[in-house]
Protein backbone atom coordinates (compact mmCIF):
# COMPACT_ATOMS: atom_id res chain seq x y z
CA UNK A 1 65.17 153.78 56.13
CA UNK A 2 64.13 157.35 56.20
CA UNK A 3 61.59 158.65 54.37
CA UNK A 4 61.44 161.51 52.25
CA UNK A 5 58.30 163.48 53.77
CA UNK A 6 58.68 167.00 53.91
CA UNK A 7 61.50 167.14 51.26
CA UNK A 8 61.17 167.86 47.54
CA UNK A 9 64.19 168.45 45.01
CA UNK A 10 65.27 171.85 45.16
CA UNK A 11 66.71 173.88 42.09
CA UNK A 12 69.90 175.77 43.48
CA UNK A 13 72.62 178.25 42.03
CA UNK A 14 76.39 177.57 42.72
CA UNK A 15 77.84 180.51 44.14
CA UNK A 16 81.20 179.35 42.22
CA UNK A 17 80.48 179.00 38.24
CA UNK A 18 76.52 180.14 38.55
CA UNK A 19 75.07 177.46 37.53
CA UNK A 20 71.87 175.67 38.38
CA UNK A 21 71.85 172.10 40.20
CA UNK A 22 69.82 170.00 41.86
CA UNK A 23 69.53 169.78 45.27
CA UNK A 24 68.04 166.00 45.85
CA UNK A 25 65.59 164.76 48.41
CA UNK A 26 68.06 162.02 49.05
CA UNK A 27 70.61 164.32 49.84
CA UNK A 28 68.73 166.17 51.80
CA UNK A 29 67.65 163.30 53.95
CA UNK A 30 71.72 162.74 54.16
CA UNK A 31 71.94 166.48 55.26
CA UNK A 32 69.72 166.30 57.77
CA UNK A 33 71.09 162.68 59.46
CA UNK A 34 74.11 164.45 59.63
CA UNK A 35 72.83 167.32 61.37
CA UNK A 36 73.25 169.98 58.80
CA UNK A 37 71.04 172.67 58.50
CA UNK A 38 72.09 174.74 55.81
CA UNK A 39 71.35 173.72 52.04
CA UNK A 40 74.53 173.47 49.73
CA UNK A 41 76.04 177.05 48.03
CA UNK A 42 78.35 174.70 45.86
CA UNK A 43 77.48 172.11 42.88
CA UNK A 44 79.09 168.73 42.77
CA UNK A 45 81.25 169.87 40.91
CA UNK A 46 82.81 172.99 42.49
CA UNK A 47 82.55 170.92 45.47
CA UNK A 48 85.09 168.01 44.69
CA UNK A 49 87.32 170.91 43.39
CA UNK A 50 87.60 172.56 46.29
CA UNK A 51 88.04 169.11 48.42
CA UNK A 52 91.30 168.80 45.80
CA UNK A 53 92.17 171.69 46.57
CA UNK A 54 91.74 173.22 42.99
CA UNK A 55 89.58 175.84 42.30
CA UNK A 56 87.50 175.58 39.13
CA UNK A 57 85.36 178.34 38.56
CA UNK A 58 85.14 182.24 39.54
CA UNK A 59 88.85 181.96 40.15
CA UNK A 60 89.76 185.52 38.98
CA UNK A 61 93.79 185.55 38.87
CA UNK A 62 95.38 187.45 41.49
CA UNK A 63 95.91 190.99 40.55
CA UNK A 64 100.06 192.09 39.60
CA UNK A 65 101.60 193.39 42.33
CA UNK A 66 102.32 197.17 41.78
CA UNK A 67 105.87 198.05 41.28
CA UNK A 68 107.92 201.46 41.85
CA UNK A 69 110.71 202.44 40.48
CA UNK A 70 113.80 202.91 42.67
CA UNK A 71 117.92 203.03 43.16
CA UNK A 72 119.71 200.14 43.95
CA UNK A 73 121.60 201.49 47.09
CA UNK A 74 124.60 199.49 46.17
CA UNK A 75 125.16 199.53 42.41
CA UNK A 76 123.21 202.61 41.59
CA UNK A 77 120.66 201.06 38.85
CA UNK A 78 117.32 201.59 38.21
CA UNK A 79 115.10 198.97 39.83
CA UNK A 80 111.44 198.28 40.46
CA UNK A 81 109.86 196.91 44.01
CA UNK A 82 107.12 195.77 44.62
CA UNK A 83 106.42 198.26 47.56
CA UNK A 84 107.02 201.47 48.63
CA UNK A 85 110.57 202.82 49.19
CA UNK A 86 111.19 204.81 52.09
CA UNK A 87 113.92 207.59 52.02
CA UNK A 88 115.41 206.28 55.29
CA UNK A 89 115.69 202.41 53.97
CA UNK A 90 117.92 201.20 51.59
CA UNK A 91 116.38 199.35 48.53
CA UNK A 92 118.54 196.89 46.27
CA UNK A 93 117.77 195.40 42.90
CA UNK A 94 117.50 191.85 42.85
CA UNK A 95 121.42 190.94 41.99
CA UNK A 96 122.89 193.06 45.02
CA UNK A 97 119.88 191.54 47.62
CA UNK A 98 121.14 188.27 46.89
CA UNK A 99 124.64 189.10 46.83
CA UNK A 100 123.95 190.25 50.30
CA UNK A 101 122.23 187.94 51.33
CA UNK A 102 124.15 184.88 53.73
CA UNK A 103 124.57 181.68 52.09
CA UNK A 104 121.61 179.04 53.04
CA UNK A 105 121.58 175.57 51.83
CA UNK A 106 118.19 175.24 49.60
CA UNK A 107 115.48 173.40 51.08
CA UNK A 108 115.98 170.19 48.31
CA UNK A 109 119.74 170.06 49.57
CA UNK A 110 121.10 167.97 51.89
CA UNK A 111 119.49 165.11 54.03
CA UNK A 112 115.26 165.53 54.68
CA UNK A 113 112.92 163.21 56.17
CA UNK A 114 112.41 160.14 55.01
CA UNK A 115 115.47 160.56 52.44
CA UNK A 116 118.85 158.08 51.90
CA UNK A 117 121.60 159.82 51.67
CA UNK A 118 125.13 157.65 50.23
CA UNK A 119 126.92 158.13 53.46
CA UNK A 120 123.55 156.21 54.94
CA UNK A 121 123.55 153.28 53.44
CA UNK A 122 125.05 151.08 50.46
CA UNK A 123 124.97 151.84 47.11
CA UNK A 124 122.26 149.52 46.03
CA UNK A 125 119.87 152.48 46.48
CA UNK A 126 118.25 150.60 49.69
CA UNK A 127 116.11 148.14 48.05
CA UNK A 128 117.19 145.32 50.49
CA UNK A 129 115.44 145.46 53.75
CA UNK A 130 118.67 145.02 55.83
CA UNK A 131 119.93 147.94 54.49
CA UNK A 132 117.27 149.84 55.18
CA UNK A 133 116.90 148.74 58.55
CA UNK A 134 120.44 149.29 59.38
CA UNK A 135 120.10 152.74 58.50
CA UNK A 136 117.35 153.37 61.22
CA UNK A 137 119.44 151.35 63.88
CA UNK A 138 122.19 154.02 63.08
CA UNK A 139 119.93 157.02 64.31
């Protein structure tokens, strides 16, 4: 067991949500056997929400995009963008862009990985294990 000489608690400031916690000689010891050198900028807290992927303090919402006002090139109405329209490009409003646009399956459509499509197997939903493995044998 490692012993705690040279450590004491430390009283730190989250750069997330500002506020105070306490950096433990235990996990400092833990630090150091790891081979980090650098103290922890994060509280516990701020630190499992960012390992979830979620970000729970300090999260200012991203600014609106700024729109401009321009002519739909194909019908003629007023629109808004959000960029700037250049005289030599043609800008559409959002009905004539997807008009224009070429017909794409959506992404949920049609067959995916790892789903069952009817024409794949029976109609019991693939619960039974033969079915299921009858539909790999097929690929």
């Amino acid at each position: 067991m490692m012993s705690n000489e040279g450590y004491r608690d430390q009283v730190l400031v989250c750069r997330d949500c500002g506020s105070e916690f306490t950096f433990t000689t235990g996990e400092q010891e833990f630090f150091a056997s790891k081979g980090l050198t650098n103290s922890p900028s994060r509280c516990p807290n701020c630190r499992a929400a960012r390992r979830n992927g979620q970000q729970q303090y300090n999260s200012a919402p991203r600014a609106p995009r700024e729109q401009h006002e321009a002519i739909c090139a194909q019908c003629g109405q007023p629109t808004t963008v959000p960029f700037v329209p250049r005289e030599n490009r043609p800008v559409y409003c959002s009905d004539c862009f997807q008009s224009m646009r070429p017909s794409q399956p959506r992404r949920d459509e049609g067959r995916g990985y790892g789903s069952y499509n009817d024409s794949y197997g029976s109609s019991s939903g693939g619960n039974d294990r033969r079915d299921r493995r009858e539909r790999y044998d097929r690929w």
